[in-house]
N, C-alpha and C. Protein backbone atom coordinates (compact mmCIF):
# COMPACT_ATOMS: atom_id res chain seq x y z
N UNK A 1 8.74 9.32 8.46
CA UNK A 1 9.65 8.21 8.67
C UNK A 1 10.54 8.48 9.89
N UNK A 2 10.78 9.66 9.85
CA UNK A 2 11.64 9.94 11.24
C UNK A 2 11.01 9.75 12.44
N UNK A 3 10.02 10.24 12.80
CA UNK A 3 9.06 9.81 13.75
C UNK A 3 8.86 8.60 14.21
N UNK A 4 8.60 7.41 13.15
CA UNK A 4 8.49 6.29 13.64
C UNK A 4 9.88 5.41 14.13
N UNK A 5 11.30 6.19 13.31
CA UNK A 5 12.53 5.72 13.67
C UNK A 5 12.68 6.29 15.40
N UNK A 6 12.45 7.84 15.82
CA UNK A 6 12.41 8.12 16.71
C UNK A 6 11.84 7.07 17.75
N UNK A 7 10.44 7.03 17.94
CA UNK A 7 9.36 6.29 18.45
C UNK A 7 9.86 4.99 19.13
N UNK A 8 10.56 4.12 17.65
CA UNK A 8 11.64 2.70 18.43
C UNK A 8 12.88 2.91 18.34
N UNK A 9 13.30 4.08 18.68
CA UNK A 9 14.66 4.10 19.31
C UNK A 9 15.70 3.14 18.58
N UNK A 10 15.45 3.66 16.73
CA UNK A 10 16.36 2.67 16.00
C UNK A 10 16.94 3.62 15.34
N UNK A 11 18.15 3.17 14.83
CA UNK A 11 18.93 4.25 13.90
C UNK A 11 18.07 4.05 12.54
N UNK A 12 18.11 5.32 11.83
CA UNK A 12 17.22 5.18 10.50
C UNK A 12 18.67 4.63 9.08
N UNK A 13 19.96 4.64 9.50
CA UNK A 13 21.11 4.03 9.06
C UNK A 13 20.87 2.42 8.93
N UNK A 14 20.25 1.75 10.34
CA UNK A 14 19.79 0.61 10.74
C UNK A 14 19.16 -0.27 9.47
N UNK A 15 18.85 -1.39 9.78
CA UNK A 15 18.07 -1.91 9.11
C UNK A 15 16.47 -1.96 9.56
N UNK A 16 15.71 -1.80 8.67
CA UNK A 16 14.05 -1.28 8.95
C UNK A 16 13.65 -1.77 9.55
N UNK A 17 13.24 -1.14 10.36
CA UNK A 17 11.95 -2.01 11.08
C UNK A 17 10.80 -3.01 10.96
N UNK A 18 10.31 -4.15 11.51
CA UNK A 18 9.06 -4.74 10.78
C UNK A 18 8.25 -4.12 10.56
N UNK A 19 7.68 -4.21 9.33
CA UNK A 19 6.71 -3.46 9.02
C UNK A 19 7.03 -2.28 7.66
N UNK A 20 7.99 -2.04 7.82
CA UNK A 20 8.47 -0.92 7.40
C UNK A 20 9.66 -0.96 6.06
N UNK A 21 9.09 -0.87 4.87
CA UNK A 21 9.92 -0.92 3.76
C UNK A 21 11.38 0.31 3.97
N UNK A 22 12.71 -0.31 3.12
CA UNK A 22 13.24 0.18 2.75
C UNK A 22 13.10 1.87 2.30
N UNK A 23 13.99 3.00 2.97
CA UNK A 23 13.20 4.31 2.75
C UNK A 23 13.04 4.27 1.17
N UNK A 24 12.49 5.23 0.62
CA UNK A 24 12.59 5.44 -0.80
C UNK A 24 13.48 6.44 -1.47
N UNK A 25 14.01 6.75 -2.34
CA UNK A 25 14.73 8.03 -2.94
C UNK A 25 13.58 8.92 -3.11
N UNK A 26 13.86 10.13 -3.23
CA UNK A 26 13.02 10.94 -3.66
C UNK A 26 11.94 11.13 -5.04
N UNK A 27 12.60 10.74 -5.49
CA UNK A 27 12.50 10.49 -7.10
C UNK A 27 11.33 9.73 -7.36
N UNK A 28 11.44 8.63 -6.25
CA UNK A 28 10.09 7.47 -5.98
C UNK A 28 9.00 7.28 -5.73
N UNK A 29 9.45 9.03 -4.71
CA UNK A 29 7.97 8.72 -3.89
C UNK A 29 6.96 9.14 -4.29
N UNK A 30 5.74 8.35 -4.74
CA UNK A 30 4.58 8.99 -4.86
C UNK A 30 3.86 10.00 -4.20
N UNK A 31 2.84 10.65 -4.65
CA UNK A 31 1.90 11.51 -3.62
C UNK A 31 0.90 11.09 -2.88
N UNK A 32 1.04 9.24 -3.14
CA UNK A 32 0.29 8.99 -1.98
C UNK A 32 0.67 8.76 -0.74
N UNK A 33 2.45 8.43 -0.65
CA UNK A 33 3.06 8.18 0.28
C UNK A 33 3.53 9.11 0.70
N UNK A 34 3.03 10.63 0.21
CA UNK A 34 4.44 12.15 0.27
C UNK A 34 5.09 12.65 1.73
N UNK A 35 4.85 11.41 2.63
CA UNK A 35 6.06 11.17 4.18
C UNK A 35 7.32 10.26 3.82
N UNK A 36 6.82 9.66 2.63
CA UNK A 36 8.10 8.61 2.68
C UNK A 36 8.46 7.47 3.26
N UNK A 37 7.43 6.89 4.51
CA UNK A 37 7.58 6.72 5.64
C UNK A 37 7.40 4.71 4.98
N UNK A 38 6.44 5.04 3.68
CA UNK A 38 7.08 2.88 3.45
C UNK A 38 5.58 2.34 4.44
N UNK A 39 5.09 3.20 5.24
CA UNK A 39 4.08 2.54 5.32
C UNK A 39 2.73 2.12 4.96
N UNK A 40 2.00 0.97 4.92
CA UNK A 40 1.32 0.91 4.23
C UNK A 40 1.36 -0.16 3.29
N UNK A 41 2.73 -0.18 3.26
CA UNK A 41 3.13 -1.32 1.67
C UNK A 41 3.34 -2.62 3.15
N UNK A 42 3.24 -3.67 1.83
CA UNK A 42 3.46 -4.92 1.94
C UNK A 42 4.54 -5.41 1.95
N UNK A 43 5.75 -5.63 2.72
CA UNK A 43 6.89 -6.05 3.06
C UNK A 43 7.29 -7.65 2.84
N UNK A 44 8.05 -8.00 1.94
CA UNK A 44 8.20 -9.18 1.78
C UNK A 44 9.62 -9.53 2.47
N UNK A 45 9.62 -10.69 3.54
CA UNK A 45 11.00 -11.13 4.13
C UNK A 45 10.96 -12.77 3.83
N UNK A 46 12.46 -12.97 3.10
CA UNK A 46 12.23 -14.15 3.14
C UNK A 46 12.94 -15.10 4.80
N UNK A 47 11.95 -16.32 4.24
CA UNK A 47 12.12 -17.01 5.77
C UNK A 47 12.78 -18.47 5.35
N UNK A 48 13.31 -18.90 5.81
CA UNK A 48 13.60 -20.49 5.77
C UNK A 48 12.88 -21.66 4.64
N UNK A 49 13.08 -22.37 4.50
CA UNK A 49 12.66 -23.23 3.66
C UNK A 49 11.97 -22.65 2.17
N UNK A 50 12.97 -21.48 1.57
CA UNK A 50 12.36 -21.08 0.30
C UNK A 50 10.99 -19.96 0.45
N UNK A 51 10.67 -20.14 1.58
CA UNK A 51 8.97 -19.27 1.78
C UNK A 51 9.16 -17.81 2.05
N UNK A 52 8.34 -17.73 1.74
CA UNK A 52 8.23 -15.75 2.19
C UNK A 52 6.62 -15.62 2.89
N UNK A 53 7.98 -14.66 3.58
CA UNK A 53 6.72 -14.23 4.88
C UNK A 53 6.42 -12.43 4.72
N UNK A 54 5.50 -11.92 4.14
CA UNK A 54 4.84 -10.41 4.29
C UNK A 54 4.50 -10.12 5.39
N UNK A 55 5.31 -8.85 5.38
CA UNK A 55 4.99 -8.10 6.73
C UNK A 55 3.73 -7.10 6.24
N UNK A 56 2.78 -6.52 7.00
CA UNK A 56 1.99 -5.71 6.72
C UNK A 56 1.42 -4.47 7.57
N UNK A 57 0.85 -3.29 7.00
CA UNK A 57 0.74 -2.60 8.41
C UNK A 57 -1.15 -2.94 9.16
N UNK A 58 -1.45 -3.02 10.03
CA UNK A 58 -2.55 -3.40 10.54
C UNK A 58 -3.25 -2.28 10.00
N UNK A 59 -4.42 -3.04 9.01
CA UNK A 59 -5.36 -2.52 8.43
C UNK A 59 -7.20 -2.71 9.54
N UNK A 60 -7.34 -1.62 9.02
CA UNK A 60 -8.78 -1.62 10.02
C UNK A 60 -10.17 -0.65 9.03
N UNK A 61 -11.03 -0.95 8.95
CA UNK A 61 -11.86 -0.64 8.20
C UNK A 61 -13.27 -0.71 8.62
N UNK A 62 -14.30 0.31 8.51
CA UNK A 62 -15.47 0.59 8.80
C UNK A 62 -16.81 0.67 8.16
N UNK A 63 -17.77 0.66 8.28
CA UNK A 63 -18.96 0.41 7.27
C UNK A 63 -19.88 1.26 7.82
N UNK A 64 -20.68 1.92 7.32
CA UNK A 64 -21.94 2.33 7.42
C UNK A 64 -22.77 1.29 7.26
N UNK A 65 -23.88 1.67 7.40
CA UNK A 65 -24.82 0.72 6.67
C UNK A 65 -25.13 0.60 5.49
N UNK A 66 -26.13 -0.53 4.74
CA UNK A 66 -26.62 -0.25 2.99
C UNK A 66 -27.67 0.45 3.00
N UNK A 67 -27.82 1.48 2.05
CA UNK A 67 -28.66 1.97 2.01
C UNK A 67 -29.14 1.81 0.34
N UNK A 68 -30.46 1.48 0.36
CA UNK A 68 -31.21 0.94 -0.96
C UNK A 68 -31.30 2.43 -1.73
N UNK A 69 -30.77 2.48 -2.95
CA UNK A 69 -31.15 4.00 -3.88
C UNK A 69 -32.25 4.07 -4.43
N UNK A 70 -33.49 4.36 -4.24
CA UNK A 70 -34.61 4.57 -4.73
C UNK A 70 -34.69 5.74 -5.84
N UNK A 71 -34.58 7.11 -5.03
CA UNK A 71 -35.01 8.39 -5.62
C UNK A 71 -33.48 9.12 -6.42
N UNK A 72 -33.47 9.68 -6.82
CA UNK A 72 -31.86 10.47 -7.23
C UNK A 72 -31.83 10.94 -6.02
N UNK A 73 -32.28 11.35 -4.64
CA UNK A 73 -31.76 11.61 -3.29
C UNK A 73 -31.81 11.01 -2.67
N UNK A 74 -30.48 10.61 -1.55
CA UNK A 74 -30.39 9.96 -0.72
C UNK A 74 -29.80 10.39 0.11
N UNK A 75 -29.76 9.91 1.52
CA UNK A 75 -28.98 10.52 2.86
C UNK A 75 -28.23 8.57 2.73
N UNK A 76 -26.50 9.16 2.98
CA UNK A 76 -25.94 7.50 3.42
C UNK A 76 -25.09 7.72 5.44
N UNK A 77 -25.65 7.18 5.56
CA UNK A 77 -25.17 7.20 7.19
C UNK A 77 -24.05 6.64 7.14
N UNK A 78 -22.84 7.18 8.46
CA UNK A 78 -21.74 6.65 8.49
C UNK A 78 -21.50 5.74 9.63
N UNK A 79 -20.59 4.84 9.88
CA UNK A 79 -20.13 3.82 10.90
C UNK A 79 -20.88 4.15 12.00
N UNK A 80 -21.31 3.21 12.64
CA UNK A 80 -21.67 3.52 13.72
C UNK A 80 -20.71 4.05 15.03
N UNK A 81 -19.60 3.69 15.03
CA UNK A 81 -18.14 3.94 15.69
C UNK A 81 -18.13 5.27 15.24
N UNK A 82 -17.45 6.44 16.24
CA UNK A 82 -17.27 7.94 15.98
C UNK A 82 -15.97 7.51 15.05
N UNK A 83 -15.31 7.80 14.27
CA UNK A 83 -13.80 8.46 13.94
C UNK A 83 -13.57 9.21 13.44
N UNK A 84 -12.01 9.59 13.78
CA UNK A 84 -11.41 10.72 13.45
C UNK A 84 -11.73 11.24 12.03
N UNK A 85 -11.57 12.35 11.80
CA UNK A 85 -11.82 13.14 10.39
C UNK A 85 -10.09 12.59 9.98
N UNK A 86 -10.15 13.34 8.19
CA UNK A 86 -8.92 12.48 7.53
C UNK A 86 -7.48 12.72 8.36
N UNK A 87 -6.73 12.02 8.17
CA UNK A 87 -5.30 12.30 8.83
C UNK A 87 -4.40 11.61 7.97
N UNK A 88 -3.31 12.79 7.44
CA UNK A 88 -2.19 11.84 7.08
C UNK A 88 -1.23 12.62 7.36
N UNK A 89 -0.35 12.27 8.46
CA UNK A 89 0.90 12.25 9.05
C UNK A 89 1.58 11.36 8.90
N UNK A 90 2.95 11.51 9.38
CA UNK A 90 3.92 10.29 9.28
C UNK A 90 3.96 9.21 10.04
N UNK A 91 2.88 9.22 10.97
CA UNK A 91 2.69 8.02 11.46
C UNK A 91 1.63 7.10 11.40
N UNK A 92 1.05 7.86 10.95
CA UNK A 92 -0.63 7.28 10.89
C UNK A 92 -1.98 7.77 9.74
N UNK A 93 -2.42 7.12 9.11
CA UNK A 93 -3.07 7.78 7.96
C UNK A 93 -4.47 6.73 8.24
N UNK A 94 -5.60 8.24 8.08
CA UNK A 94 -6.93 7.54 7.69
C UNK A 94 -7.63 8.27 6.85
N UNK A 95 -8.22 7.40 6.09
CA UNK A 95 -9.44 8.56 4.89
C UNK A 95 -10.69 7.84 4.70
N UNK A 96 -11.38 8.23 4.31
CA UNK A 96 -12.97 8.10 3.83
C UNK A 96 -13.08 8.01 2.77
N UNK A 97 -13.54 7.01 2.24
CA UNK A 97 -14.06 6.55 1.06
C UNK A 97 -15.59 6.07 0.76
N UNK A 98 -15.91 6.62 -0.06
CA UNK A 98 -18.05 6.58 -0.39
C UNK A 98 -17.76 5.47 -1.08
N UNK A 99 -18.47 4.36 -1.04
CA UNK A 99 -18.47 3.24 -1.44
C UNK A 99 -19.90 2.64 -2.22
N UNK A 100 -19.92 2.73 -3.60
CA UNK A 100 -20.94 2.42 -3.72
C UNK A 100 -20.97 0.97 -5.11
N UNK A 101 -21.80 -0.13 -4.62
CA UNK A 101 -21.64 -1.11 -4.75
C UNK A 101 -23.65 -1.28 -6.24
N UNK A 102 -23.19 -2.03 -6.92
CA UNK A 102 -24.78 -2.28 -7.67
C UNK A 102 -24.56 -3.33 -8.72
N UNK A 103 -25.87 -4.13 -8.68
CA UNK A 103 -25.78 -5.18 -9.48
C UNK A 103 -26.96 -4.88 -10.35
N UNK A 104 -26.67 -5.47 -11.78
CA UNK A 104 -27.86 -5.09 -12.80
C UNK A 104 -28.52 -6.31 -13.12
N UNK A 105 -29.72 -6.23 -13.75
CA UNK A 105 -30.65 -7.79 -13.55
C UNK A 105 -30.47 -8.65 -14.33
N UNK A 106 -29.03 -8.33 -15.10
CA UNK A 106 -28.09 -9.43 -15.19
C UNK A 106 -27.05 -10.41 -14.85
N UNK A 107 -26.72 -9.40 -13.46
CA UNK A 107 -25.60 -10.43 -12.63
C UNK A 107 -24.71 -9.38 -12.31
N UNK A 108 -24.48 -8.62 -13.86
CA UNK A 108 -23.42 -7.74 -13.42
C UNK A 108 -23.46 -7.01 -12.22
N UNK A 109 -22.22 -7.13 -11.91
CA UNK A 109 -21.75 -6.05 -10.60
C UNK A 109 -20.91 -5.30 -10.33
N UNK A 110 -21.22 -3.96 -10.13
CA UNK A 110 -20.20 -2.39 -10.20
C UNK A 110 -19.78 -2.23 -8.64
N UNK A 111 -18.90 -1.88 -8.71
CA UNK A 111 -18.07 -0.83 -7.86
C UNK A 111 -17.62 0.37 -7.95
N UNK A 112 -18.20 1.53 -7.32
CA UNK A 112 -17.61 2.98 -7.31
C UNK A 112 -17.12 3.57 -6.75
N UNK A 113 -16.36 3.82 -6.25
CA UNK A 113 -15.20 4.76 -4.76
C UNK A 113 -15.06 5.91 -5.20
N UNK A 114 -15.12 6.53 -4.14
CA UNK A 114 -15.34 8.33 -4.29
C UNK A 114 -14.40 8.31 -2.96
N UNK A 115 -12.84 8.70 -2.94
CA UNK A 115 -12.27 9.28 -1.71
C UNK A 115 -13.44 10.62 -1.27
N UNK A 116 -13.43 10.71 -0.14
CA UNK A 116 -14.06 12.14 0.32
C UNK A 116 -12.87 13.29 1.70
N UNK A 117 -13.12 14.02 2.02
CA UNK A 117 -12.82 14.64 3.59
C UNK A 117 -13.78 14.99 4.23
N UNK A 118 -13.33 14.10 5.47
CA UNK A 118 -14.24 14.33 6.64
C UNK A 118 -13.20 15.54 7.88
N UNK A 119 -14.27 16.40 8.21
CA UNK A 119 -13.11 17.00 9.34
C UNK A 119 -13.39 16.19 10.89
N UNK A 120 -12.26 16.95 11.24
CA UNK A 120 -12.06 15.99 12.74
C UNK A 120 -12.70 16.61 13.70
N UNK A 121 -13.43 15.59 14.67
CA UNK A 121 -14.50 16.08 15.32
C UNK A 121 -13.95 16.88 16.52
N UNK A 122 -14.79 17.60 17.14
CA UNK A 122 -13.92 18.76 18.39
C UNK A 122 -13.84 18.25 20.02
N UNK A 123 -14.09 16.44 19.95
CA UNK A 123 -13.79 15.73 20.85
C UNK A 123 -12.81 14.56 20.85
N UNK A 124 -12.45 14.15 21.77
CA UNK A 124 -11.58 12.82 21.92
C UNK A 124 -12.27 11.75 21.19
N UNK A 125 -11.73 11.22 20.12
CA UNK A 125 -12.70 10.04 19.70
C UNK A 125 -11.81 8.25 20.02
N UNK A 126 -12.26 7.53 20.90
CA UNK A 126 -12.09 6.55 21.34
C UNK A 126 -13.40 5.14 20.87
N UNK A 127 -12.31 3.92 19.92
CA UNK A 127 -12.81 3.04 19.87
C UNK A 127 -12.62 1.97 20.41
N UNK A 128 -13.65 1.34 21.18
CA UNK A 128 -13.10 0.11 22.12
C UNK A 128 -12.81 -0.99 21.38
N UNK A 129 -13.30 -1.83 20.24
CA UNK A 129 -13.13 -2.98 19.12
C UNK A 129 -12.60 -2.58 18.09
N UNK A 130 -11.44 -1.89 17.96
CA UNK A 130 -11.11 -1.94 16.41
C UNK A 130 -11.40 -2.41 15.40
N UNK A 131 -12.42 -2.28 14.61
CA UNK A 131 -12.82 -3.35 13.70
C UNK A 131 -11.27 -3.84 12.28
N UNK A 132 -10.72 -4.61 12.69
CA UNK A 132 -9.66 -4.91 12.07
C UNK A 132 -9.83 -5.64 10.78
N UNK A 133 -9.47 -5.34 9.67
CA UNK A 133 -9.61 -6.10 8.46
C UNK A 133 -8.38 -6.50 8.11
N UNK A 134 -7.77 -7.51 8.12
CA UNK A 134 -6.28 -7.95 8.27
C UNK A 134 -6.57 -9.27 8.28
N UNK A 135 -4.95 -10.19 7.75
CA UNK A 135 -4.34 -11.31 8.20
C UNK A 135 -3.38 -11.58 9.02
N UNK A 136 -3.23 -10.26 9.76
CA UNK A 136 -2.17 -10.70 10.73
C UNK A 136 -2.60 -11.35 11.86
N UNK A 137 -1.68 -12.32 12.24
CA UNK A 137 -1.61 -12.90 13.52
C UNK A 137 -2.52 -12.16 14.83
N UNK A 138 -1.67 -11.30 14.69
CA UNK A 138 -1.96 -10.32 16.31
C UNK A 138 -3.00 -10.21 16.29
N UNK A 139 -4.25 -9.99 15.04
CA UNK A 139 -5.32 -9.43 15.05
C UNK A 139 -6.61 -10.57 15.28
């Protein structure tokens, strides 16, 4: 959280930044947030005429391809885009998640998520299209 107060040159006394929830007490913070930093969450400001407007942080998200499960072995390929291995700092957080999706020849349909760690590769990794998954404006 300090970092990003640093960064825009705002007092962290101030009132928050867009984007950026109210700090938390200690007491609060989960271990998924364990910077404190509020980002991530969904910011609600109200606006004029009764409405509320959510602030959010720009979400971006990647796919491999599908790969059909035939045998109990499989190889699943990742994004075609290089990225970074996991990171969670106070300014910026990314992780990997195995995603596995199946429908039975009844309709039903599962979802399974497996967080994983990926390490970070021993080059500069640069993406030109962010693949952005968001409703914000900007995006």
């Amino acid at each position: 959280r300090d970092v990003l107060w640093e960064a825009i040159g705002r007092s962290k006394d101030g009132q928050p930044a867009p984007g950026m929830s109210t700090g938390l007490p200690e007491r609060r913070i989960s271990t998924a947030d364990e910077h404190g930093t509020g980002v991530g969450e969904s910011v609600p400001m109200p606006v004029s005429r009764g409405r509320l407007l959510l602030l959010e942080p720009m979400r971006v998200q990647d796919f491999g391809p599908w790969t059909d499960v035939v045998d109990e072995s499989f190889i699943l390929l990742g994004p075609s885009n290089q990225w970074p291995g996991n990171i969670y700092s106070a300014m910026i957080a990314i992780h990997w998640e195995i995603v596995i999706e199946a429908s039975k020849s009844d309709g039903t349909r599962m979802k399974w998520v497996r967080p994983i760690n990926i390490e970070a590769p021993n080059n500069v990794v640069s993406i030109d299209k962010l693949p952005v998954r968001s409703g914000r404006v900007e995006s």
